[in-house]
N, C-alpha and C. Protein backbone atom coordinates (compact mmCIF):
# COMPACT_ATOMS: atom_id res chain seq x y z
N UNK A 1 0.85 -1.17 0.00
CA UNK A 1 0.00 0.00 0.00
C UNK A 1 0.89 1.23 0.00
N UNK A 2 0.78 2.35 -0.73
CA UNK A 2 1.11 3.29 -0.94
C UNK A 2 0.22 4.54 -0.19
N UNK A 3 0.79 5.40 0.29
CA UNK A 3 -0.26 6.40 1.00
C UNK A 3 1.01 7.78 1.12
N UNK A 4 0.39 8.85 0.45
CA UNK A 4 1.26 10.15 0.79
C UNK A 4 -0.03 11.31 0.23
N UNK A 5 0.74 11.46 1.51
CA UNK A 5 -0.17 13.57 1.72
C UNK A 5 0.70 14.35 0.90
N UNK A 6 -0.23 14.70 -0.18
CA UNK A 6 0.38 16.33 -0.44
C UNK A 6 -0.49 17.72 -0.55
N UNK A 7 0.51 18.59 -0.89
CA UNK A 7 -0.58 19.61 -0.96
C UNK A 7 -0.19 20.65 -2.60
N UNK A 8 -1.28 19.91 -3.25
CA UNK A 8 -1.57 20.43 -4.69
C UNK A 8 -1.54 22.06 -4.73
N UNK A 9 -0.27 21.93 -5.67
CA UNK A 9 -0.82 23.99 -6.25
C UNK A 9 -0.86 23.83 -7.75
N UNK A 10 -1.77 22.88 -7.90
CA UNK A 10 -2.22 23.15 -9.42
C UNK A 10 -3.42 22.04 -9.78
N UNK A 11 -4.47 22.31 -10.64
CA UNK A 11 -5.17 21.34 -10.95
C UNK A 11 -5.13 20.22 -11.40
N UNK A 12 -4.23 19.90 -11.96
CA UNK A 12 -3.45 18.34 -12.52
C UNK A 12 -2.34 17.78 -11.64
N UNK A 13 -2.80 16.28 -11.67
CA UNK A 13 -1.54 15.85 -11.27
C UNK A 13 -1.40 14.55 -11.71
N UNK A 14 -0.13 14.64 -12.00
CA UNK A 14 0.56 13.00 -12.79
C UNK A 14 1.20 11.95 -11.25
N UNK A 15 0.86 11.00 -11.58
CA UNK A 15 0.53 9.61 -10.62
C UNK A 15 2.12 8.43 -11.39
N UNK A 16 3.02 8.34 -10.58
CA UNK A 16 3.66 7.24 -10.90
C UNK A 16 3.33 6.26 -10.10
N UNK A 17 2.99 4.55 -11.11
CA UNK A 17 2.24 3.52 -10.76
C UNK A 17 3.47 2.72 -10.53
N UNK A 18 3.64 2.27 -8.85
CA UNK A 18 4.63 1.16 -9.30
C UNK A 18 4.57 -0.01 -10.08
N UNK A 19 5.95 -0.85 -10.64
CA UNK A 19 5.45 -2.11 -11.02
C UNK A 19 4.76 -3.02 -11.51
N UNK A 20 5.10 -3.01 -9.89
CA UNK A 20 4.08 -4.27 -9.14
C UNK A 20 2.70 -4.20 -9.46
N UNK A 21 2.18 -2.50 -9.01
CA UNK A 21 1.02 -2.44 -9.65
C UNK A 21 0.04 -2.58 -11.25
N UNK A 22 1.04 -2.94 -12.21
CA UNK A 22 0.77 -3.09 -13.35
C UNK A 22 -0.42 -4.10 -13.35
N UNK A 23 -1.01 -3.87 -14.14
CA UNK A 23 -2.04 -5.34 -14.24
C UNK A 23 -3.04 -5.66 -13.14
N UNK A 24 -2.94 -5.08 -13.02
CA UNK A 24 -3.87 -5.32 -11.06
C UNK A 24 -4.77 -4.16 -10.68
N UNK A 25 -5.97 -4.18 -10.31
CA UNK A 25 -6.82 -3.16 -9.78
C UNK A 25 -6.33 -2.81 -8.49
N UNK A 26 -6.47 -1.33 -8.43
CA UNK A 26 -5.91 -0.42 -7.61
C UNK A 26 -7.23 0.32 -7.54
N UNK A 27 -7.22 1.25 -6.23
CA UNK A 27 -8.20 2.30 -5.99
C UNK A 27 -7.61 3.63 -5.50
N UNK A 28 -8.01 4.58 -6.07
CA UNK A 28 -7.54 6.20 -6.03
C UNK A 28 -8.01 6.94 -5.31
N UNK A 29 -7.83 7.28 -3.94
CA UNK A 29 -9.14 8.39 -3.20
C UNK A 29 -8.04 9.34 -2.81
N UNK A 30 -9.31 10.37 -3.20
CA UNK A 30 -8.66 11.72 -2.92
C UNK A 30 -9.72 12.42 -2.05
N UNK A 31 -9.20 13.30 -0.84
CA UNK A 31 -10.28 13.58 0.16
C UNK A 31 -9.22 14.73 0.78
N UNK A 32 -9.67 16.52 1.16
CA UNK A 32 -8.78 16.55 1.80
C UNK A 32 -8.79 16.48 3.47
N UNK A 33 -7.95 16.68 4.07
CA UNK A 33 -7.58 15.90 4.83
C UNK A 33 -8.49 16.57 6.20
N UNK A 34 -8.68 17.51 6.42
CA UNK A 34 -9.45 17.93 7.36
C UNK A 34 -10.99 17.73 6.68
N UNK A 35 -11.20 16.75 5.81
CA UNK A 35 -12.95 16.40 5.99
C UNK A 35 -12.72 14.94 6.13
N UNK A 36 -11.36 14.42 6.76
CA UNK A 36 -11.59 13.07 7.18
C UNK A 36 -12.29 12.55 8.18
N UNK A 37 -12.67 13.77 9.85
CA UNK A 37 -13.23 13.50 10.62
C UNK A 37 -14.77 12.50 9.72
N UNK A 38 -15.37 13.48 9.03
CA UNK A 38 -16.56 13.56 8.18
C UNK A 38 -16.54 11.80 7.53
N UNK A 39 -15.78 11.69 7.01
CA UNK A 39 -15.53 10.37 6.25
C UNK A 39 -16.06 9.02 7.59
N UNK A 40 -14.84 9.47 8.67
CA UNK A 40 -14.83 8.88 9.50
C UNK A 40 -16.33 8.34 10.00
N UNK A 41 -17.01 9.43 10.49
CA UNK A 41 -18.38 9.85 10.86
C UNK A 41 -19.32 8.74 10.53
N UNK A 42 -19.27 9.29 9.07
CA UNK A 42 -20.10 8.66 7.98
C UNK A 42 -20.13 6.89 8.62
N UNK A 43 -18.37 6.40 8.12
CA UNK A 43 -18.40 5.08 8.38
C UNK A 43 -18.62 4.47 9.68
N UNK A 44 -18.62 5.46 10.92
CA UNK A 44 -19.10 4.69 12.00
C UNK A 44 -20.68 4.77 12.11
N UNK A 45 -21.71 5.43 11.64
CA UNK A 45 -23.15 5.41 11.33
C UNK A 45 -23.54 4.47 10.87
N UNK A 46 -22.50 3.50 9.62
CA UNK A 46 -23.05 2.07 9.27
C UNK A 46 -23.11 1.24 10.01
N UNK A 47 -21.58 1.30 11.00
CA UNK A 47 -21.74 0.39 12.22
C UNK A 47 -22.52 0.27 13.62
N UNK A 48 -23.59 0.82 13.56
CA UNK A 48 -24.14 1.60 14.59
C UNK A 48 -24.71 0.31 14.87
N UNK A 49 -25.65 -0.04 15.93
CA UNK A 49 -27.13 -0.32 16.45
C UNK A 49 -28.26 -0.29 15.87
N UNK A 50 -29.38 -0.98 15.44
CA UNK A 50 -30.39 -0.36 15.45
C UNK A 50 -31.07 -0.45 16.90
N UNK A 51 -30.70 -0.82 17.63
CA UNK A 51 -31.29 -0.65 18.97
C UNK A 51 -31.64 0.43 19.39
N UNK A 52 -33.03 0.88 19.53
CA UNK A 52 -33.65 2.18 20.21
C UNK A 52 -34.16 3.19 18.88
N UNK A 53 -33.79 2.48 17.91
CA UNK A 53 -34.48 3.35 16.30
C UNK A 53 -35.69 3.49 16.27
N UNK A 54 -36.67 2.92 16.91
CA UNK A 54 -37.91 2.55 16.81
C UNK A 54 -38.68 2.84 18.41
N UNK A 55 -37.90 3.76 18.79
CA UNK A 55 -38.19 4.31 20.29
C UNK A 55 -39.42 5.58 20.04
N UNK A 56 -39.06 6.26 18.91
CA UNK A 56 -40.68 7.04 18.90
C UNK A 56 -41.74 6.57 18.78
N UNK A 57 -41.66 5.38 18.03
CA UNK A 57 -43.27 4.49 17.87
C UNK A 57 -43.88 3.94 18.80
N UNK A 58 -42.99 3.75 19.71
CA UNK A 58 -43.43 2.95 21.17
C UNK A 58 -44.61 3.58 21.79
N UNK A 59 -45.36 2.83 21.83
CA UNK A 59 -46.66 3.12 22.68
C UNK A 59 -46.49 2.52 23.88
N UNK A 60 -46.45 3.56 25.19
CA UNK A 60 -45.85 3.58 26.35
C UNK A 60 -47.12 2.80 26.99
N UNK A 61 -48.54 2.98 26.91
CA UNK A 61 -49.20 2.20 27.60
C UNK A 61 -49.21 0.82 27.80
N UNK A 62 -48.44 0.09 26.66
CA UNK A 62 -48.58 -1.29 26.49
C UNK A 62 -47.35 -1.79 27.17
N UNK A 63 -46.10 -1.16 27.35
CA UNK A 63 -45.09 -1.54 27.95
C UNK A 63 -45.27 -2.51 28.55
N UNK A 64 -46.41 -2.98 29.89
CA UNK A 64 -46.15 -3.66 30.72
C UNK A 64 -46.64 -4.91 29.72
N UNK A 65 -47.24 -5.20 28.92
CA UNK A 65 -47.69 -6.23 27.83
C UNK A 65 -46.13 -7.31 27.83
N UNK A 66 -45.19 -6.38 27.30
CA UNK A 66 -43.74 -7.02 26.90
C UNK A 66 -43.37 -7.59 28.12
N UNK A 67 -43.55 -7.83 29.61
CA UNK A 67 -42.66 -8.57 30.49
C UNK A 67 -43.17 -10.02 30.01
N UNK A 68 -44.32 -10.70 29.82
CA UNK A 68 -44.24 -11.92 29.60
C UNK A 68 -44.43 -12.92 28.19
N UNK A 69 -44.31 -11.24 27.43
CA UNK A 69 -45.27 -11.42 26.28
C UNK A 69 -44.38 -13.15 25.64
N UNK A 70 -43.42 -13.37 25.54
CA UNK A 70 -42.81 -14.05 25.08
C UNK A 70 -43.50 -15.74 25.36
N UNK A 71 -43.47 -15.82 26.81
CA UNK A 71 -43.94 -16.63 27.89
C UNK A 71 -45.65 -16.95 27.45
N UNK A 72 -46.30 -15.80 27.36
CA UNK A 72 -47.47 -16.01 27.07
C UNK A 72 -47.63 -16.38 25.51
N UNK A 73 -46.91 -15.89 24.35
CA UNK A 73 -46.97 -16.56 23.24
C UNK A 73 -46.94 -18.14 22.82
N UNK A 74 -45.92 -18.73 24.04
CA UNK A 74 -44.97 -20.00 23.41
C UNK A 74 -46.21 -21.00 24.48
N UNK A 75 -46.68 -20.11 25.43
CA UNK A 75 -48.13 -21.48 25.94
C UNK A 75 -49.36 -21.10 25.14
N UNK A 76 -49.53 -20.09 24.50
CA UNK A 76 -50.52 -20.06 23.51
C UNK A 76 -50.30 -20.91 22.53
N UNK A 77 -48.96 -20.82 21.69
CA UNK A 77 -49.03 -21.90 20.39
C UNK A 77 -48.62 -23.25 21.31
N UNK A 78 -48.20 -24.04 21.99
CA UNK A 78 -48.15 -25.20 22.49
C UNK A 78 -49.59 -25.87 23.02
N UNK A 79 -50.53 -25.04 23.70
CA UNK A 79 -51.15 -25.21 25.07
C UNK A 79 -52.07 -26.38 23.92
N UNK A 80 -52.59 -27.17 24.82
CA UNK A 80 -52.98 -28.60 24.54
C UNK A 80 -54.46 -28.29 24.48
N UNK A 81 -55.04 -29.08 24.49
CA UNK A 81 -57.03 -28.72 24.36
C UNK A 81 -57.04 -30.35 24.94
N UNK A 82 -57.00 -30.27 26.26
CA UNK A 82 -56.86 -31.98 26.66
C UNK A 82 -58.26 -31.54 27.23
């Protein structure tokens, strides 16, 4: 991997490719360097949680519903008719 900071005073710039790199896909990013926080940002938002995304929809009255709701589902679909 190749990586160097510079600082352009002109609109063009010529790129020497090593080698090695002949024949082979390579990728080019150019960003400058104080909007890397930003970059950064960005890529930790993909890694996020969705845990708590869905906290405005919550209808607070039913809350207490969820302590057994699980419990009460799994003897509803099992429960026998003996």
């Amino acid at each position: 991997m190749i990586r160097e900071v510079i600082r352009p005073q002109y609109t063009s710039l010529t790129i020497d490719i090593p080698t090695s790199y002949i024949d082979r896909e390579i990728e080019f990013i150019m960003f400058p360097l104080d909007e890397k926080e930003t970059i950064q940002n960005v890529e930790e938002k993909k890694h996020q949680s969705l845990r708590g995304v869905f906290n405005q929809y919550q209808d607070n009255s039913k809350n207490h519903l969820e302590d057994n709701a699980w419990k009460n589902h799994i003897l509803d679909k099992f429960k026998r008719d003996d």
